[in-house]
C-alpha atoms as a PDB file:
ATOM      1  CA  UNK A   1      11.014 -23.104  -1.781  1.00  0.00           C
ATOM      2  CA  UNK A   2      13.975 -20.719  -1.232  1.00  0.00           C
ATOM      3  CA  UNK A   3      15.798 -21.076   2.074  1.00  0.00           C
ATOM      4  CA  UNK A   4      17.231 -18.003   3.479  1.00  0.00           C
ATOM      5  CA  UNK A   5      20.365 -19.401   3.467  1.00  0.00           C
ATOM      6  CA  UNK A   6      20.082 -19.439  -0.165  1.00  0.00           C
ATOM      7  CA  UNK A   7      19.244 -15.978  -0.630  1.00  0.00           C
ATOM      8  CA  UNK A   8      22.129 -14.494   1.130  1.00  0.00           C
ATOM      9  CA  UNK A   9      24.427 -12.344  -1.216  1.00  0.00           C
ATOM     10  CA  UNK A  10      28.445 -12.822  -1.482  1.00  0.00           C
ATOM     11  CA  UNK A  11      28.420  -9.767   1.447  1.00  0.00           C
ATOM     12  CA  UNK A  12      25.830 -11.823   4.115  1.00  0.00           C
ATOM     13  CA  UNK A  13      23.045  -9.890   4.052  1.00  0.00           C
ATOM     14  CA  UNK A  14      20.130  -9.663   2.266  1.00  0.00           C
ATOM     15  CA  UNK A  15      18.617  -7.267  -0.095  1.00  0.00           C
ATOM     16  CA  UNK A  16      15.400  -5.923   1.052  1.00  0.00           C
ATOM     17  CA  UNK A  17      13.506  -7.937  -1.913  1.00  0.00           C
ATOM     18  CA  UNK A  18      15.458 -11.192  -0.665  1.00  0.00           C
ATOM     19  CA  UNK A  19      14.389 -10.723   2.679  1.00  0.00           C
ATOM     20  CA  UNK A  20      10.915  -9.943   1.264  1.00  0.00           C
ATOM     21  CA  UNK A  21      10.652 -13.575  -0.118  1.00  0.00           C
ATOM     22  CA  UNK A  22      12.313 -15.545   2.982  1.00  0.00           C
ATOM     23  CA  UNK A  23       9.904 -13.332   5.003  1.00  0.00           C
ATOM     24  CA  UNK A  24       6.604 -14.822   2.800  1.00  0.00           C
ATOM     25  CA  UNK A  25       8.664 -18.263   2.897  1.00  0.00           C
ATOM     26  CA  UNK A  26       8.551 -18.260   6.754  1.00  0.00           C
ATOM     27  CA  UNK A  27       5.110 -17.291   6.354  1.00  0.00           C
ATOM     28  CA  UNK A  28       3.961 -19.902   4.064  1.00  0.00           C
ATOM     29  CA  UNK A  29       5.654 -22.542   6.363  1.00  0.00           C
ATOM     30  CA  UNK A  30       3.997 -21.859   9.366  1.00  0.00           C
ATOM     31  CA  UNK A  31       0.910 -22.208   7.532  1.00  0.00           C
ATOM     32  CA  UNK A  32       1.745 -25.347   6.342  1.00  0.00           C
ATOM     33  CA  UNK A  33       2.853 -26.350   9.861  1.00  0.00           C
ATOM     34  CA  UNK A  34      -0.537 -25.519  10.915  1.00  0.00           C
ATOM     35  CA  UNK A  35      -2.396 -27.019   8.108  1.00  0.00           C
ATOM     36  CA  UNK A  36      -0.363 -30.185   8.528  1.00  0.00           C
ATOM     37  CA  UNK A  37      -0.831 -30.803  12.047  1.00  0.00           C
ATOM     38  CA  UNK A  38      -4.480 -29.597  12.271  1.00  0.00           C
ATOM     39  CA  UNK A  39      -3.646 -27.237  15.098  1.00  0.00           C
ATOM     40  CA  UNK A  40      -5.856 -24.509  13.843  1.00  0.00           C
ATOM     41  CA  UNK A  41      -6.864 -24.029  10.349  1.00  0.00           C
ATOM     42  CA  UNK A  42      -8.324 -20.709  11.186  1.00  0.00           C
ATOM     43  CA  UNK A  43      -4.931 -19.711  12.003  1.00  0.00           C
ATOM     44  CA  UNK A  44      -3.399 -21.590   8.752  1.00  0.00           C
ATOM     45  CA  UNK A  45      -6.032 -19.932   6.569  1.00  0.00           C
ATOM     46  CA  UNK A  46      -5.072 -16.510   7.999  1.00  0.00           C
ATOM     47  CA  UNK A  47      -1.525 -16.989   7.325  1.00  0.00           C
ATOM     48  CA  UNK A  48      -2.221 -18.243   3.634  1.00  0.00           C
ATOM     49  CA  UNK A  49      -4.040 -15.206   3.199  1.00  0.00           C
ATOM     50  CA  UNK A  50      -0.910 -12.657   4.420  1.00  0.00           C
ATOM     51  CA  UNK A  51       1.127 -14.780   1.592  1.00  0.00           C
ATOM     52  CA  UNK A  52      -1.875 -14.053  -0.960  1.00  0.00           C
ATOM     53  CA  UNK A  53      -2.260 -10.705   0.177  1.00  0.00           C
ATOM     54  CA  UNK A  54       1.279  -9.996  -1.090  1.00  0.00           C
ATOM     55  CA  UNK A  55       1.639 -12.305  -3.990  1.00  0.00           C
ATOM     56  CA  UNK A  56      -1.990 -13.509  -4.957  1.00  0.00           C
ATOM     57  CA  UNK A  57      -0.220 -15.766  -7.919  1.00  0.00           C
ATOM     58  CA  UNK A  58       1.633 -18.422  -5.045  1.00  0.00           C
ATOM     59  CA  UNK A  59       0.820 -21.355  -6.337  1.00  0.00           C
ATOM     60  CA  UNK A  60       1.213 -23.261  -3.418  1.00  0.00           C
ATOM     61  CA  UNK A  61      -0.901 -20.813  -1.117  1.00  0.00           C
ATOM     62  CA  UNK A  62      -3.738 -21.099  -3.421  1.00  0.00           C
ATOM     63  CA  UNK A  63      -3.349 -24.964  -3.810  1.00  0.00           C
ATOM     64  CA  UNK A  64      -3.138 -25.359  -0.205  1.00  0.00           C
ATOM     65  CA  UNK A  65      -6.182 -22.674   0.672  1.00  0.00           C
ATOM     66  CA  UNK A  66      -8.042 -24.820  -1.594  1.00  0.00           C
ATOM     67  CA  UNK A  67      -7.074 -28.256   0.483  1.00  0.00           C
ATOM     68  CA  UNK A  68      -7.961 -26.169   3.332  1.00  0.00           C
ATOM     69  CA  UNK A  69     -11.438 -25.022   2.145  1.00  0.00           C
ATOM     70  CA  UNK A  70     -12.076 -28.362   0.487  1.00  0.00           C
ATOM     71  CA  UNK A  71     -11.537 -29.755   4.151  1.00  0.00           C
ATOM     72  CA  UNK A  72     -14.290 -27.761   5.513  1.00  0.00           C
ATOM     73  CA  UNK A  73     -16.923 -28.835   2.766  1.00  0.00           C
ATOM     74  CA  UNK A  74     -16.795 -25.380   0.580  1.00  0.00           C
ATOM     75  CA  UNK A  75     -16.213 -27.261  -2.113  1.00  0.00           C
ATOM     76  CA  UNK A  76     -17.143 -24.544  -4.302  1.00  0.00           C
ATOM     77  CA  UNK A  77     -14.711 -22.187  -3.172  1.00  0.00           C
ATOM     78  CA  UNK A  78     -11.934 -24.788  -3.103  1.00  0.00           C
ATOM     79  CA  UNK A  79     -12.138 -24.914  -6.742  1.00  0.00           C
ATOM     80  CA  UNK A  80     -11.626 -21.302  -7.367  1.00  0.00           C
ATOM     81  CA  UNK A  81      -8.566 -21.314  -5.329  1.00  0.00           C
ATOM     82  CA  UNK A  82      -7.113 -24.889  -7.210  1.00  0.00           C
ATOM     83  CA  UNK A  83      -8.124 -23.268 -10.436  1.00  0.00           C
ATOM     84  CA  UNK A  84      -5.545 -20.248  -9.711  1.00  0.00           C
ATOM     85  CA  UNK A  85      -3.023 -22.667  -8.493  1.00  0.00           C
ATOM     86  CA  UNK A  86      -3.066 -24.475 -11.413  1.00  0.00           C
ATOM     87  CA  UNK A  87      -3.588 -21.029 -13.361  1.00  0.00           C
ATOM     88  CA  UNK A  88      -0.176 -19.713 -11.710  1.00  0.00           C
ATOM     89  CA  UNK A  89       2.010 -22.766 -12.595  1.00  0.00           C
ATOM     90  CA  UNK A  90       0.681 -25.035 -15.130  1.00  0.00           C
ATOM     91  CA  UNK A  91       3.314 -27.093 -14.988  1.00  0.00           C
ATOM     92  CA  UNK A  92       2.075 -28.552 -11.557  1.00  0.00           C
ATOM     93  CA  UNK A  93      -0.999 -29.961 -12.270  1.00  0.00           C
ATOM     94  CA  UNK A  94       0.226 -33.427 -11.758  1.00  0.00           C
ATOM     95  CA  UNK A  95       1.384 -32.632  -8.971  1.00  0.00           C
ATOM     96  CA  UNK A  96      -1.326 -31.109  -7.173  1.00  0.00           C
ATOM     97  CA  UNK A  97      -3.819 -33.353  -8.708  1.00  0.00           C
ATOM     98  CA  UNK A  98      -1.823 -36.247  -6.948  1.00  0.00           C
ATOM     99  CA  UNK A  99      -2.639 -34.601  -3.855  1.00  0.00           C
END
């Protein structure tokens, strides 16, 4: 995941795409946060969702969506969304089937 930090140019600021992506990178880790520490998957789900909403390819938001749903029993579902993760970034497959 890109840091902020990493995204600023040689001037200090961002470019309105860079501060697109640490935007959906804040977003993605406060899901995670959420996920993580079970403090309310309705409100991890939602924020998975905003990241999907703007790139629906994020491997990780799918892959973790899919934990998510697979946590509630819609097993179903879960697939569809582990299927897309895996779809986005083949290259992760170990990695997510480790999981």
């Amino acid at each position: 995941m890109t840091t902020p930090e990493a995204l600023e140019t040689t001037t200090g600021t961002l470019t309105d795409e860079q501060q697109f992506e640490a935007d959906l990178a804040s977003v993605m880790q406060a899901a995670i946060e959420k996920h993580q520490k079970q403090q309310s998957l309705h409100e991890a789900e939602a924020l998975y969702r905003v990241v999907l909403a703007a790139r629906p390819g994020h491997a990780d938001a799918n892959f973790n969506l899919g934990m998510l749903t697979a946590q509630r029993g819609q097993y179903e579902a879960a697939a569809l969304y582990f299927e897309a993760a895996i779809g986005t970034d083949p290259t992760q497959h170990i990695i997510y089937w480790a999981s």
